[in-house]
C-alpha atoms as a PDB file:
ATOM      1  CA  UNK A   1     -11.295  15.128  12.804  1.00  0.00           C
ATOM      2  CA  UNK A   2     -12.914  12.191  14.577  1.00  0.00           C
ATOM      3  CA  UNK A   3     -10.056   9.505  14.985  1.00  0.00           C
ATOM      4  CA  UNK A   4     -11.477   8.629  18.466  1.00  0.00           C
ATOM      5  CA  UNK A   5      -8.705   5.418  19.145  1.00  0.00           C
ATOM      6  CA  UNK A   6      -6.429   5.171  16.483  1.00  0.00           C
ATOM      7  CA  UNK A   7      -2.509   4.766  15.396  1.00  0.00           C
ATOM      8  CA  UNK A   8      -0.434   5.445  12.350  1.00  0.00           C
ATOM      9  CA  UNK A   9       3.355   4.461  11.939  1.00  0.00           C
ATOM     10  CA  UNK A  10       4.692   7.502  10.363  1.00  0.00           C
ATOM     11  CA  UNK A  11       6.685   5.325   7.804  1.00  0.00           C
ATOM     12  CA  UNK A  12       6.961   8.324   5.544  1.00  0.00           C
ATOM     13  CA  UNK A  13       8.719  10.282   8.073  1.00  0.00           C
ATOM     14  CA  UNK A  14      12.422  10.197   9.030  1.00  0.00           C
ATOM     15  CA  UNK A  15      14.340  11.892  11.801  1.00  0.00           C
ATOM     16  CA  UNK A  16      17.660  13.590  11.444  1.00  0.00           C
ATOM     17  CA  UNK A  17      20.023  13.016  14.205  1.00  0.00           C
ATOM     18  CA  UNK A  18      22.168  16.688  14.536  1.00  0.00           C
ATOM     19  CA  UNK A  19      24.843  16.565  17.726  1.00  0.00           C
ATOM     20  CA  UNK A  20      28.523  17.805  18.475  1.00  0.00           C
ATOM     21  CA  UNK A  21      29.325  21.212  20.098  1.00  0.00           C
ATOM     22  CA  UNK A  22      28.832  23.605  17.899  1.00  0.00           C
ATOM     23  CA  UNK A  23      25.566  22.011  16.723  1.00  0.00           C
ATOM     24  CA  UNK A  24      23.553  25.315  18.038  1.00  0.00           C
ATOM     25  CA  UNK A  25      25.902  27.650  16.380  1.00  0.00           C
ATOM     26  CA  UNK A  26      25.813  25.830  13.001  1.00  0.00           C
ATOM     27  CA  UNK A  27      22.231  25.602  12.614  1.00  0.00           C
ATOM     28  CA  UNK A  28      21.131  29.265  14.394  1.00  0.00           C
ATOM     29  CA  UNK A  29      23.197  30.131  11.229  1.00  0.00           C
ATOM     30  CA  UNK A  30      21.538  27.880   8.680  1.00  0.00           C
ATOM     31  CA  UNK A  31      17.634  27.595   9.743  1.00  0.00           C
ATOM     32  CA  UNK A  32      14.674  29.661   9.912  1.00  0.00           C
ATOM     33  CA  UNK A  33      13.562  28.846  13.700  1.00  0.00           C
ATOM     34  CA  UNK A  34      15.446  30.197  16.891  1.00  0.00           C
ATOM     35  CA  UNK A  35      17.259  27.295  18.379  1.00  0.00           C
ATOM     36  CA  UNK A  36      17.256  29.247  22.165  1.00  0.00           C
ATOM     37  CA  UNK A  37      13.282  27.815  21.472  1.00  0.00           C
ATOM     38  CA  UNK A  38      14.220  24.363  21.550  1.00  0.00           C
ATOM     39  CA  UNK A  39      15.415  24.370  25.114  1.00  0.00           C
ATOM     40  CA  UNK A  40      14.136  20.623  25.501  1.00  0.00           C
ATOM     41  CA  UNK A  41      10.832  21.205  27.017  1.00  0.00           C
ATOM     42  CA  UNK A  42       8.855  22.231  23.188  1.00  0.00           C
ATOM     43  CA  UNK A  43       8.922  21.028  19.654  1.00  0.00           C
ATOM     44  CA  UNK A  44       9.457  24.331  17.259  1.00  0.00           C
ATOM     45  CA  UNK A  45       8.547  24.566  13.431  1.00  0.00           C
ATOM     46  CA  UNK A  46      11.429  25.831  11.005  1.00  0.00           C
ATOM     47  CA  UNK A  47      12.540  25.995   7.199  1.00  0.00           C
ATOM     48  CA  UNK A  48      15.380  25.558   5.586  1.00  0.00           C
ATOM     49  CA  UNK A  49      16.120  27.943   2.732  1.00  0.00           C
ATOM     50  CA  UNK A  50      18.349  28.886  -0.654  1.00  0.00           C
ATOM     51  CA  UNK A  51      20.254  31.704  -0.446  1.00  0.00           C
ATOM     52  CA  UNK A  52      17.102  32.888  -2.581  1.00  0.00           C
ATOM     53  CA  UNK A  53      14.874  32.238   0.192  1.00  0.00           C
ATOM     54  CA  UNK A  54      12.943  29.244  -0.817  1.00  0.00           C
ATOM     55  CA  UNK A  55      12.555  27.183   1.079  1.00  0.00           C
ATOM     56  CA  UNK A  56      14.722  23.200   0.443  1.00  0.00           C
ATOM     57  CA  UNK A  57      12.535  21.984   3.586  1.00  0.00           C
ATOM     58  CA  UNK A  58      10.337  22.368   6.265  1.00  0.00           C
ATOM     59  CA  UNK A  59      10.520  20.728   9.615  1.00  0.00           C
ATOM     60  CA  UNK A  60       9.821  19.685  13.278  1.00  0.00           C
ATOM     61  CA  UNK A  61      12.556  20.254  15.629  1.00  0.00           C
ATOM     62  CA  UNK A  62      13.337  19.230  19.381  1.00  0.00           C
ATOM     63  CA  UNK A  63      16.443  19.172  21.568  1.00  0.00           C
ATOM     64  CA  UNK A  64      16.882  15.828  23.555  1.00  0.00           C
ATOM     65  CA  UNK A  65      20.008  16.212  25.618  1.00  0.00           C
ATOM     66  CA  UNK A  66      22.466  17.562  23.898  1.00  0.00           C
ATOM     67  CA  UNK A  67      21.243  16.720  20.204  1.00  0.00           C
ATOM     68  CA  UNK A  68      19.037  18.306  17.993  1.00  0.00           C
ATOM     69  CA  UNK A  69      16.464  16.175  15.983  1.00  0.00           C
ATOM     70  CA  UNK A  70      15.118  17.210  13.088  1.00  0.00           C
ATOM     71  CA  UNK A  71      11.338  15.155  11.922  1.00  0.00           C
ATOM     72  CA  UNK A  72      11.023  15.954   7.889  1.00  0.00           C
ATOM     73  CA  UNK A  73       9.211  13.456   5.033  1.00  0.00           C
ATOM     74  CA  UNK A  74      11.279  10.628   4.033  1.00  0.00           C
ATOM     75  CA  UNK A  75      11.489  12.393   0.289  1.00  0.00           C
ATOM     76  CA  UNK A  76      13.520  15.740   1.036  1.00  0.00           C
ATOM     77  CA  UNK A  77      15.465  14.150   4.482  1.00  0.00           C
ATOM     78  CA  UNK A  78      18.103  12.567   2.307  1.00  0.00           C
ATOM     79  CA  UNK A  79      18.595  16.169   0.347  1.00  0.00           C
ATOM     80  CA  UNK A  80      18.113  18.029   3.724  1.00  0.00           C
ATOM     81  CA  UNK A  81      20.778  15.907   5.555  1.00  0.00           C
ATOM     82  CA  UNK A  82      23.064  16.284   2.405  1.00  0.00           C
ATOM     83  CA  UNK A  83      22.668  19.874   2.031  1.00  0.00           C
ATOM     84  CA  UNK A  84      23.457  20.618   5.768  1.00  0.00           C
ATOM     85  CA  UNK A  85      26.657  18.713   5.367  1.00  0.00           C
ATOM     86  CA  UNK A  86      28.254  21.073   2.551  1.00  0.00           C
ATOM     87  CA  UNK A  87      28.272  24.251   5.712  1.00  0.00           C
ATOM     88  CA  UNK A  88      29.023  21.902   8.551  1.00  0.00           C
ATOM     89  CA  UNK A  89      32.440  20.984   7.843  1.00  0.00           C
ATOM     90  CA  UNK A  90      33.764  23.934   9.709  1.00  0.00           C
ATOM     91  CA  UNK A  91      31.938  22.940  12.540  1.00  0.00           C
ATOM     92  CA  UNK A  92      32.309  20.676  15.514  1.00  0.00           C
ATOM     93  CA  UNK A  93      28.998  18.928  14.575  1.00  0.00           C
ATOM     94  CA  UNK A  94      27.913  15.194  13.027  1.00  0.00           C
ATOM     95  CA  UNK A  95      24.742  14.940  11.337  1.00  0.00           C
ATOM     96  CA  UNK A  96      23.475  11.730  10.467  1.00  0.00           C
ATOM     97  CA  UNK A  97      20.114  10.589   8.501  1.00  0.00           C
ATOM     98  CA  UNK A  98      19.045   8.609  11.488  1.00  0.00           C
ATOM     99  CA  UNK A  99      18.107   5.022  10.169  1.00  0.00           C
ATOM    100  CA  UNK A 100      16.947   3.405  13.365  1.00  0.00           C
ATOM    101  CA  UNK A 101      14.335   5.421  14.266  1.00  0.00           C
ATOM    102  CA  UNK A 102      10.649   5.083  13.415  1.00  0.00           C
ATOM    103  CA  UNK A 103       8.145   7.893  14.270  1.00  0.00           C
ATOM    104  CA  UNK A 104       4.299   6.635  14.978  1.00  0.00           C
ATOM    105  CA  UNK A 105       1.173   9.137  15.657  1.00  0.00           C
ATOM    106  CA  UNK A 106      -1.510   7.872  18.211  1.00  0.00           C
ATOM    107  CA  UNK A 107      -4.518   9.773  19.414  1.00  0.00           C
ATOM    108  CA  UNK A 108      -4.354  10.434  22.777  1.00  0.00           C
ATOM    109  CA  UNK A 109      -7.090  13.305  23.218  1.00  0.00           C
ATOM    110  CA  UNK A 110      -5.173  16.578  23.906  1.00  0.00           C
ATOM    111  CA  UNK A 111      -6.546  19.665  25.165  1.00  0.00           C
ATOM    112  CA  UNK A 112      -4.351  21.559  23.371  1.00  0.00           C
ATOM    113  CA  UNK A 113      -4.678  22.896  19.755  1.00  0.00           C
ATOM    114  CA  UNK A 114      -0.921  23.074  18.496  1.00  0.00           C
ATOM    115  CA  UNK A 115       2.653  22.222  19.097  1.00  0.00           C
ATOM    116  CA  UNK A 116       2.988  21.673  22.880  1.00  0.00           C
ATOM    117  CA  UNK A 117       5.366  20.795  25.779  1.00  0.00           C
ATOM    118  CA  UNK A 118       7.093  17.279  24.724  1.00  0.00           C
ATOM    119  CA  UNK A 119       5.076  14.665  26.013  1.00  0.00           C
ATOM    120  CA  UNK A 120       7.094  11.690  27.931  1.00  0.00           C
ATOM    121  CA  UNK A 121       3.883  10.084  30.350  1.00  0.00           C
ATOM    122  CA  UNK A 122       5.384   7.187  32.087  1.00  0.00           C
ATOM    123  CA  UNK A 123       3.485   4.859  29.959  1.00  0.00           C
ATOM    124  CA  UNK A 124       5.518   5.737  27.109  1.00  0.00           C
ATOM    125  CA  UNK A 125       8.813   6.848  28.879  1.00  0.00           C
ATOM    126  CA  UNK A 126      10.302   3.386  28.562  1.00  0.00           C
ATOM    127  CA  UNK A 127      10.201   3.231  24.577  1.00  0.00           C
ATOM    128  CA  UNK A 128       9.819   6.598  23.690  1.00  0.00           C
ATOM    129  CA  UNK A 129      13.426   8.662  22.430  1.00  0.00           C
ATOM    130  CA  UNK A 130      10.688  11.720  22.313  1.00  0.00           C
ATOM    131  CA  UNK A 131       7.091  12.663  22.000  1.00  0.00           C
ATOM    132  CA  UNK A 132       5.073  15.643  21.458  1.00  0.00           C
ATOM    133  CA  UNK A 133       1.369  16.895  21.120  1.00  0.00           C
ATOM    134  CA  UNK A 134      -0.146  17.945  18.025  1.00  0.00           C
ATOM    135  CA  UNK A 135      -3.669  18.812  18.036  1.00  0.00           C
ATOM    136  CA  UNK A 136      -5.179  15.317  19.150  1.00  0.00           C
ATOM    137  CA  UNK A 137      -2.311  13.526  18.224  1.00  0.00           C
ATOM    138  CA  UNK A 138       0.969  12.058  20.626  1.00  0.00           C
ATOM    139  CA  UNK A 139       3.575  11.885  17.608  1.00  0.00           C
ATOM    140  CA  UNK A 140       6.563   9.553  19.572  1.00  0.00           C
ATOM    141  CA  UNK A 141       9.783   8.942  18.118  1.00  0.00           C
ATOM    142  CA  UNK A 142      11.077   5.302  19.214  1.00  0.00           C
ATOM    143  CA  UNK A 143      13.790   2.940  18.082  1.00  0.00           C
ATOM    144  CA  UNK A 144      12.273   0.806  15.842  1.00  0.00           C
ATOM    145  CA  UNK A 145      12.826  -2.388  17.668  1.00  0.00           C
ATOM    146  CA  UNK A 146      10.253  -0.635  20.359  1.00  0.00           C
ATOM    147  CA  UNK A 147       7.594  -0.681  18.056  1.00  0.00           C
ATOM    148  CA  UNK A 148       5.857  -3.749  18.426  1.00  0.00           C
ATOM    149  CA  UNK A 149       6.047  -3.249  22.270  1.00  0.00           C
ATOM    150  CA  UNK A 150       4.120   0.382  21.938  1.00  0.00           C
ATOM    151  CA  UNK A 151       1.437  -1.255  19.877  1.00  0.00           C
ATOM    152  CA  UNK A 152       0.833  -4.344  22.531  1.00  0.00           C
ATOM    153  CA  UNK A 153       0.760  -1.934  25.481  1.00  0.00           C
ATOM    154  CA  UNK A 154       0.120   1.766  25.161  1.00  0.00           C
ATOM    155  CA  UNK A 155      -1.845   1.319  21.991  1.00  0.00           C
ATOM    156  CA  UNK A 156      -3.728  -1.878  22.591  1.00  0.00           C
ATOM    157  CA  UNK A 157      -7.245   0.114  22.458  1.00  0.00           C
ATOM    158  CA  UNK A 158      -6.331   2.000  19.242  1.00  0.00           C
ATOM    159  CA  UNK A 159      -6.976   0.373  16.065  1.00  0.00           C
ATOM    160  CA  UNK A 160      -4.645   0.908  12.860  1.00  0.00           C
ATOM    161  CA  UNK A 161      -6.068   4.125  10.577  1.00  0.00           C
ATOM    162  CA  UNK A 162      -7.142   3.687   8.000  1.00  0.00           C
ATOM    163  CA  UNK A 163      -6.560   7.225   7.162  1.00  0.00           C
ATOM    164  CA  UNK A 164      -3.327   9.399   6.914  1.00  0.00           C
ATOM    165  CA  UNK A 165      -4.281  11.078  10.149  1.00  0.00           C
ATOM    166  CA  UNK A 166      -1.089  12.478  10.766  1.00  0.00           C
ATOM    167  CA  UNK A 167      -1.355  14.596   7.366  1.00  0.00           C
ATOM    168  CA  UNK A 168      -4.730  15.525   8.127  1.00  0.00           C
ATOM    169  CA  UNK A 169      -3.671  17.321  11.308  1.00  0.00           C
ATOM    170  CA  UNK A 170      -0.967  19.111   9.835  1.00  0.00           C
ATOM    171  CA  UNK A 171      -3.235  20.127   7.423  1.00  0.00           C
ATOM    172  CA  UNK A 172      -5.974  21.301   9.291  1.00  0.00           C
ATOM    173  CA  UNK A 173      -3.578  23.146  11.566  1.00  0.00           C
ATOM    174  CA  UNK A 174      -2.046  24.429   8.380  1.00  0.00           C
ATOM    175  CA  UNK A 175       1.257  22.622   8.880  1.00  0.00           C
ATOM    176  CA  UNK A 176       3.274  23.219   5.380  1.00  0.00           C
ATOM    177  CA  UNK A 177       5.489  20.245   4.156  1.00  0.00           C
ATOM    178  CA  UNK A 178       8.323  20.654   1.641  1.00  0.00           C
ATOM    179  CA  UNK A 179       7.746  17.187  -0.574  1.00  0.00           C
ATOM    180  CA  UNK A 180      10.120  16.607  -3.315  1.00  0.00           C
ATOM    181  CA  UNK A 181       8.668  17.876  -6.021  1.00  0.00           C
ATOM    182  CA  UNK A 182       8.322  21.560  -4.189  1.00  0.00           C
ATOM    183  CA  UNK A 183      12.050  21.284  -2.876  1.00  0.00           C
ATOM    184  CA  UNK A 184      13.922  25.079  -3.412  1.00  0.00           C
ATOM    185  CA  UNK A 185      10.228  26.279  -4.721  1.00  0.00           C
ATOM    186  CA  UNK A 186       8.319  27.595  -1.870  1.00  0.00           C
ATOM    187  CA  UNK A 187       8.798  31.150  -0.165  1.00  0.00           C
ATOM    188  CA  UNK A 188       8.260  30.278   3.324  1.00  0.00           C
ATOM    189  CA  UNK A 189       5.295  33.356   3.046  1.00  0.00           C
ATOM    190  CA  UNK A 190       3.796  31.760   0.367  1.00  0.00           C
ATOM    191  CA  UNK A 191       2.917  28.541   2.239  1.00  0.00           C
ATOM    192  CA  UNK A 192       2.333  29.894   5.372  1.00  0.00           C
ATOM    193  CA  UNK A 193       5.426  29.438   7.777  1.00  0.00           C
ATOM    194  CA  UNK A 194       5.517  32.661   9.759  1.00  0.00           C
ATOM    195  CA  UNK A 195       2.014  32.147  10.079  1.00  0.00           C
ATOM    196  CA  UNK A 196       2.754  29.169  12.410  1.00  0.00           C
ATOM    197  CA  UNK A 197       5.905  30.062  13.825  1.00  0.00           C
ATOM    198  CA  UNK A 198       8.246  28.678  11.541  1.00  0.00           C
ATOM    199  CA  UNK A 199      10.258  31.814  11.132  1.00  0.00           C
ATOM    200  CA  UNK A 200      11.614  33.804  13.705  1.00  0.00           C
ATOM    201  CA  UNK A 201      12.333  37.473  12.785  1.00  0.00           C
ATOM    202  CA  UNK A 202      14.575  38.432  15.600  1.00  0.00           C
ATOM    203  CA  UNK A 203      17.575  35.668  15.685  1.00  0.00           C
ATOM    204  CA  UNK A 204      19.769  37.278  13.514  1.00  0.00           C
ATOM    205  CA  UNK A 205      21.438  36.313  10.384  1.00  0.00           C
ATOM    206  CA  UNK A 206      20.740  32.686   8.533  1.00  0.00           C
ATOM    207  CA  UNK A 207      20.755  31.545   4.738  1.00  0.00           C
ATOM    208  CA  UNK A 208      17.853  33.232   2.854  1.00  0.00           C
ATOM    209  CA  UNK A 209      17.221  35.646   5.972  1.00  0.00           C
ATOM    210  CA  UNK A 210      17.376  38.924   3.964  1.00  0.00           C
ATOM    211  CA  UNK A 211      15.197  37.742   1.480  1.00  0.00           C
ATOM    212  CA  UNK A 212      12.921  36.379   3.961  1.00  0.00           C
ATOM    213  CA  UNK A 213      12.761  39.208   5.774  1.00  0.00           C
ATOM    214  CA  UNK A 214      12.644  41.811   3.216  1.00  0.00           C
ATOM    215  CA  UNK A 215       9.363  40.162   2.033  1.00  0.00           C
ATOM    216  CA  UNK A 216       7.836  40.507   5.282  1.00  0.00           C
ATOM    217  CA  UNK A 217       8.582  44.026   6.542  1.00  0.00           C
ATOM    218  CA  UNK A 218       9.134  45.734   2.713  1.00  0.00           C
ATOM    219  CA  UNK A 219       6.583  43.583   0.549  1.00  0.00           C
ATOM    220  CA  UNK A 220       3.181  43.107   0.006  1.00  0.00           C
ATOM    221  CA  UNK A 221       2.486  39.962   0.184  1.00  0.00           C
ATOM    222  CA  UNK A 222      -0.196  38.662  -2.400  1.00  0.00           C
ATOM    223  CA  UNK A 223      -0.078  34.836  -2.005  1.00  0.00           C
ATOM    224  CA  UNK A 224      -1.404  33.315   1.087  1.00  0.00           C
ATOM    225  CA  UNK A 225      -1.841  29.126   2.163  1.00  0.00           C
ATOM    226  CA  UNK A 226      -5.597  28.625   2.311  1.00  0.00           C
ATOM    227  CA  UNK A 227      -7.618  24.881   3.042  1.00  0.00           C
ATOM    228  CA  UNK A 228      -9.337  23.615   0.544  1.00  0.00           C
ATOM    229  CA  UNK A 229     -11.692  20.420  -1.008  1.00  0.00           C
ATOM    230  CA  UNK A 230     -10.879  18.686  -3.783  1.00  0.00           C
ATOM    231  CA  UNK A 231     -13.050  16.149  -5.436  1.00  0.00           C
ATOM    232  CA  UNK A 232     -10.683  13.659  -6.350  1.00  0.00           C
ATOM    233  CA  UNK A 233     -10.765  10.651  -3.974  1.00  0.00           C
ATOM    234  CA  UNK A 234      -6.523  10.095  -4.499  1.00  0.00           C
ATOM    235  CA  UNK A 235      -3.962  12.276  -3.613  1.00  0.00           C
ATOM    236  CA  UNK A 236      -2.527  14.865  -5.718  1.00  0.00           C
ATOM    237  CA  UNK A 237       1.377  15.609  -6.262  1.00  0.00           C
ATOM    238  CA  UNK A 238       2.303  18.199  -4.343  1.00  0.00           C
ATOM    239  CA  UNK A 239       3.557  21.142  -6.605  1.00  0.00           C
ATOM    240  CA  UNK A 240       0.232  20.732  -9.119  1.00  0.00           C
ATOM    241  CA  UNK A 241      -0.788  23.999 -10.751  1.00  0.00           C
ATOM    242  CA  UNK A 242      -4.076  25.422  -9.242  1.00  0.00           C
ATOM    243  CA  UNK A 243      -5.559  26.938 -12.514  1.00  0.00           C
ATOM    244  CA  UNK A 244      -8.769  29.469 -12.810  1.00  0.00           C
ATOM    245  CA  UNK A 245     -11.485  29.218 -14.511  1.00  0.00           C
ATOM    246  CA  UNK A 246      -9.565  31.374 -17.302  1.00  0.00           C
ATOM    247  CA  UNK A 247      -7.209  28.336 -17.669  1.00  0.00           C
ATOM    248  CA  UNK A 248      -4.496  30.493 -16.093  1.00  0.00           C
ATOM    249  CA  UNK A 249      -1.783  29.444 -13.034  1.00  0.00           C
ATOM    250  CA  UNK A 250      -2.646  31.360  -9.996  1.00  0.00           C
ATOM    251  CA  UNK A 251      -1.208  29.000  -7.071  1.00  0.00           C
ATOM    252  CA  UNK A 252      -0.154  25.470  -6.148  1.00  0.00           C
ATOM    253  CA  UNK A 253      -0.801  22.374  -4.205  1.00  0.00           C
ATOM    254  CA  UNK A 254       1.308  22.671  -0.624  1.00  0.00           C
ATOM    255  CA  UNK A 255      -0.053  19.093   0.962  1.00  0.00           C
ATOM    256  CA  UNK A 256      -2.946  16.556   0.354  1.00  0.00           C
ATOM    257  CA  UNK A 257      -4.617  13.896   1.816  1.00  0.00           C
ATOM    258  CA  UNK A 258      -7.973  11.694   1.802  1.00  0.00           C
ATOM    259  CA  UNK A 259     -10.285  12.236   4.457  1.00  0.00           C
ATOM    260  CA  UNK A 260     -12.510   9.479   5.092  1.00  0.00           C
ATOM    261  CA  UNK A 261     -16.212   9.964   5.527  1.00  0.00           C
ATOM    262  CA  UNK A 262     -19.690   9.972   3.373  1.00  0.00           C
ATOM    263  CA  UNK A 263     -17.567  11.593   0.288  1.00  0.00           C
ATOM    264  CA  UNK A 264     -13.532  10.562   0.827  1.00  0.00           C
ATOM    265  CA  UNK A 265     -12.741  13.529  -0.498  1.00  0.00           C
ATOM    266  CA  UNK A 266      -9.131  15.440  -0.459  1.00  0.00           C
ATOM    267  CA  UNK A 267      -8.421  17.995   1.549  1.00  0.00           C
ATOM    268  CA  UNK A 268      -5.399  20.073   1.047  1.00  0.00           C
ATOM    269  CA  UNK A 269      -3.319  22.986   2.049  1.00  0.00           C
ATOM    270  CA  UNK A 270      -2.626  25.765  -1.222  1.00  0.00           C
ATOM    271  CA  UNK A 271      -0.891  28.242  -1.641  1.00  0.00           C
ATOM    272  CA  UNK A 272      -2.745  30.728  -3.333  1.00  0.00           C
ATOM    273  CA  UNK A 273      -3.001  33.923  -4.892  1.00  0.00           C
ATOM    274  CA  UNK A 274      -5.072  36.730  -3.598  1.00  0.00           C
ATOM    275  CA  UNK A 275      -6.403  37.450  -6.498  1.00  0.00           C
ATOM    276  CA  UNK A 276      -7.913  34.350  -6.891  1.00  0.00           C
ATOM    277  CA  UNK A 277     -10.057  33.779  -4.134  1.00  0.00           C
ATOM    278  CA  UNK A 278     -13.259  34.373  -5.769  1.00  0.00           C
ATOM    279  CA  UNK A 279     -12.764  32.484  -8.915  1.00  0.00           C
ATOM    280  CA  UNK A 280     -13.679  29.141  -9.995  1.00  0.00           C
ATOM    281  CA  UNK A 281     -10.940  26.807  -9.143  1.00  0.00           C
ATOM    282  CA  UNK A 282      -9.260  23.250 -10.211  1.00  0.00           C
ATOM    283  CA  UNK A 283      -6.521  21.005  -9.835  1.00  0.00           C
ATOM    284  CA  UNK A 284      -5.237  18.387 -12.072  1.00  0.00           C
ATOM    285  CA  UNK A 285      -9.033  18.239 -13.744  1.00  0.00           C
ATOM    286  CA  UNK A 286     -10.399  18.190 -10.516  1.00  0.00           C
ATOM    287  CA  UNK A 287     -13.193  21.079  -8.934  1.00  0.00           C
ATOM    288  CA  UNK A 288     -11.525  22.657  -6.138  1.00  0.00           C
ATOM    289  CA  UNK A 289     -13.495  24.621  -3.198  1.00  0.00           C
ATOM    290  CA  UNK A 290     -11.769  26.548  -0.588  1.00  0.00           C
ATOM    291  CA  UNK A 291     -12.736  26.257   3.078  1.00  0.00           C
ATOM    292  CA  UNK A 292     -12.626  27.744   6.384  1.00  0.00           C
ATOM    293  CA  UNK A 293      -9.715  27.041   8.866  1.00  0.00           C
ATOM    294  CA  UNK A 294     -10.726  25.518  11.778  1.00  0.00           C
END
């Protein structure tokens, strides 16, 4: 991507606030991820599943102090913060949906390709609860009366995007995002979560885990996330049928956004079957061409 200078407040976003002192114990037992990983120097990737293994949401996670925070889209936080309630009760543990919070991405041109160590440079320290490296991209969680400050100092060279930029990484980097319409539908293999970490095979017990793992050292998998172009010049629901040129289903829509250039066309992240690779594709009417990852 070429967002040379540029911001995005991540108003879509929403942090969970997870703290008390069992916190560790209560989610090692509920999440995909290994919570030993977030030792408060690195963001981690995790799911949330069903007791069926699919997958009610998929997430950024960091420890800051002694709390966990938990970076999910605005649609599936309320059900996410909801659902972890129902198993915490026997815990010593408060989770809250944390209203005063408001996540922005900025470019700040990283070295690094992927998730990195948190990122707190002193000109951000002051306003910043937390911030990490993706691709390009600082994402910084603030209190939202901190905003206006960030913009008028750190990000007084970047202009506002006029592109989802954020969504765009995670797409390119093939970042998979329960939305609401694919909450409890996604295998985590199907979209692509091991793949990036997301799952950790050697923590131990958690909901979903013996599905999950049965399908990774028993199955053969046959459904894979790949990148693809769409021409439609809006997004597209996540959860939309891919369909073949034999009018049949044969995977669906993970993520979407516009990417703005000569064509502002879609790009997306699918989940798709094997099968299907070499046929003619669409989406919701629209041609569909697969591409390369980066």
């Amino acid at each position: 991507m070429n967002n040379s200078n540029q911001y995005q407040v991540l108003s879509d976003y929403q942090v969970i606030r997870i703290n008390g002192d069992d916190s560790e114990k209560f989610l090692q037992g509920q999440l995909t991820c290994d919570l030993k990983d977030a030792n408060g120097e690195k963001i981690i990737l995790g799911g949330y599943c069903n007791v069926q293994g699919r997958l009610h949401a998929t997430f950024y996670l960091a420890k800051v102090n002694s709390e966990y925070l938990l970076v999910c889209p605005v649609v599936v936080a309320e059900h996410l913060t909801a659902t972890l309630a129902k198993y915490a009760v026997f815990f010593q543990t408060t989770i809250k949906l944390e209203e005063s919070f408001t996540l922005i991405a900025y470019t700040k041109n990283h070295q690094q390709a992927d998730l990195t160590q948190m990122d707190l440079s002193k000109d951000i320290a002051s306003k910043a609860k937390m911030a990490f490296a993706l691709g390009e991209l600082t994402i910084a969680i603030l209190e939202t009366n901190n905003l206006d400050n960030l913009v008028q100092t750190e990000l007084a060279d970047h202009d506002a995007a006029s592109a989802d930029i954020f969504a765009l990484q995670q797409i390119h980097k093939q970042i998979p995002m329960v939305q609401a319409a694919t909450i409890e539908t996604f295998l985590p293999h199907y979209i692509g979560l091991p793949q990036i970490g997301g799952v950790n095979f050697e923590k131990g017990c958690y909901t979903g885990q013996e599905v999950v793992a049965r399908m990774h050292y028993r199955g053969s998998l046959k459904t894979h996330p790949s990148l693809a172009e769409i021409e439609s010049q809006e997004n597209i629901e996540a959860g939309t049928p891919i369909i073949n040129h034999l009018d049949k289903k044969v995977g669906e829509l993970i993520n979407s956004a516009v990417e703005k250039g000569s064509n502002n066309k879609l790009i997306a992240l699918i989940s798709l079957a094997d099968k299907a690779l070499q046929d003619e594709l669409s989406v919701a009417g629209y041609p569909l061409k697969l591409l390369s990852a980066d």
